[in-house]
Protein backbone atom coordinates (compact mmCIF):
# COMPACT_ATOMS: atom_id res chain seq x y z
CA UNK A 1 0.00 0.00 0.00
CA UNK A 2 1.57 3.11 -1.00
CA UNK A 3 1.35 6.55 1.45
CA UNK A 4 0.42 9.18 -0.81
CA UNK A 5 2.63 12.52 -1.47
CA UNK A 6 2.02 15.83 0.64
CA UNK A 7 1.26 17.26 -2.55
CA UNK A 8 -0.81 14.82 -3.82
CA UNK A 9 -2.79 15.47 0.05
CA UNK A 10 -2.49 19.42 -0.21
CA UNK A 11 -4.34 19.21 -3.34
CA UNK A 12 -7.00 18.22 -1.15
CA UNK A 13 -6.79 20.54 1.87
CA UNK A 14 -5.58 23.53 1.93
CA UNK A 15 -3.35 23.47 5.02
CA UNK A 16 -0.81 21.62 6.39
CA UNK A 17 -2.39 22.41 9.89
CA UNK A 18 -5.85 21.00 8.34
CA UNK A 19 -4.60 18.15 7.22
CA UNK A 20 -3.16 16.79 10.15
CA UNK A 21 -6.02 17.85 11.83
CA UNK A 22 -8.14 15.99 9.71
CA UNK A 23 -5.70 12.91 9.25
CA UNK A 24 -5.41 12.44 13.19
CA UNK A 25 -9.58 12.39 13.77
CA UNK A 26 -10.09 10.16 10.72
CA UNK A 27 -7.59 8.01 12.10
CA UNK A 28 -9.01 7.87 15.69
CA UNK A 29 -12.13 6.70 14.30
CA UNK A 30 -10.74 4.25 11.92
CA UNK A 31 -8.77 2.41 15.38
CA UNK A 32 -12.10 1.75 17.22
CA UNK A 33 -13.03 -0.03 13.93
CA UNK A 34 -11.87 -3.42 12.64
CA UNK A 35 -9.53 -2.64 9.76
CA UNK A 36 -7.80 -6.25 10.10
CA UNK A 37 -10.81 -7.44 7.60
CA UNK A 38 -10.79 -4.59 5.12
CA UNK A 39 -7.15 -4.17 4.64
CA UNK A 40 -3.60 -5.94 4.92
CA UNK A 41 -2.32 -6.85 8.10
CA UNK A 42 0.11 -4.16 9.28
CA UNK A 43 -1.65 -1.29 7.62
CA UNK A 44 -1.56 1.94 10.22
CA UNK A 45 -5.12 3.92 10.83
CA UNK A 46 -3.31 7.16 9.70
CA UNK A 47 -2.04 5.58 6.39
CA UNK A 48 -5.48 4.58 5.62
CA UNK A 49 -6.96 8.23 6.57
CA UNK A 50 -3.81 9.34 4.30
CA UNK A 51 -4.74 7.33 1.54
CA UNK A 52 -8.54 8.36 2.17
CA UNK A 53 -7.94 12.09 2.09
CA UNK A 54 -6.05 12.07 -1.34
CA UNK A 55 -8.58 10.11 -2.94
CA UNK A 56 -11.04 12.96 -1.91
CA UNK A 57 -13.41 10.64 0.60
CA UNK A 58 -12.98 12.76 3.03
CA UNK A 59 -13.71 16.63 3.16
CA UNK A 60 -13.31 19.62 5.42
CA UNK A 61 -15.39 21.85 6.58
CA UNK A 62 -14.00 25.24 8.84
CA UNK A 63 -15.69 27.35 10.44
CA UNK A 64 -19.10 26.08 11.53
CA UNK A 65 -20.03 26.36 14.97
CA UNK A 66 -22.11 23.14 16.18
CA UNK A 67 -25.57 23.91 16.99
């Protein structure tokens, strides 16, 4: 599985600062799920949010205050 490029990702969000942002609470949710079944053994939550954000699966939304 390979990690996509920071460019490839940036093309996606706009921010480094986003990104990670992003990347770490995609990643958090992914843990508390299986991912044994779905993907290879070995494979990291935040390589599979990675690979998730450059494919544009996941998007980001600032600014929005939670009702």
């Amino acid at each position: 599985m390979n990690r996509p490029s920071i460019d490839e990702l940036l093309r996606q969000v706009n921010s480094k600062y986003a990104l990670a942002v992003l990347a770490a609470k995609r990643a958090r949710m992914l843990s508390q799920e299986k991912l044994e079944n779905q993907y290879p053994k070995g494979t990291k939550a935040v390589t599979v949010a990675l690979q998730e954000i450059a494919q544009g699966k996941l998007q980001v939304e600032w600014g929005r205050k939670k009702p």
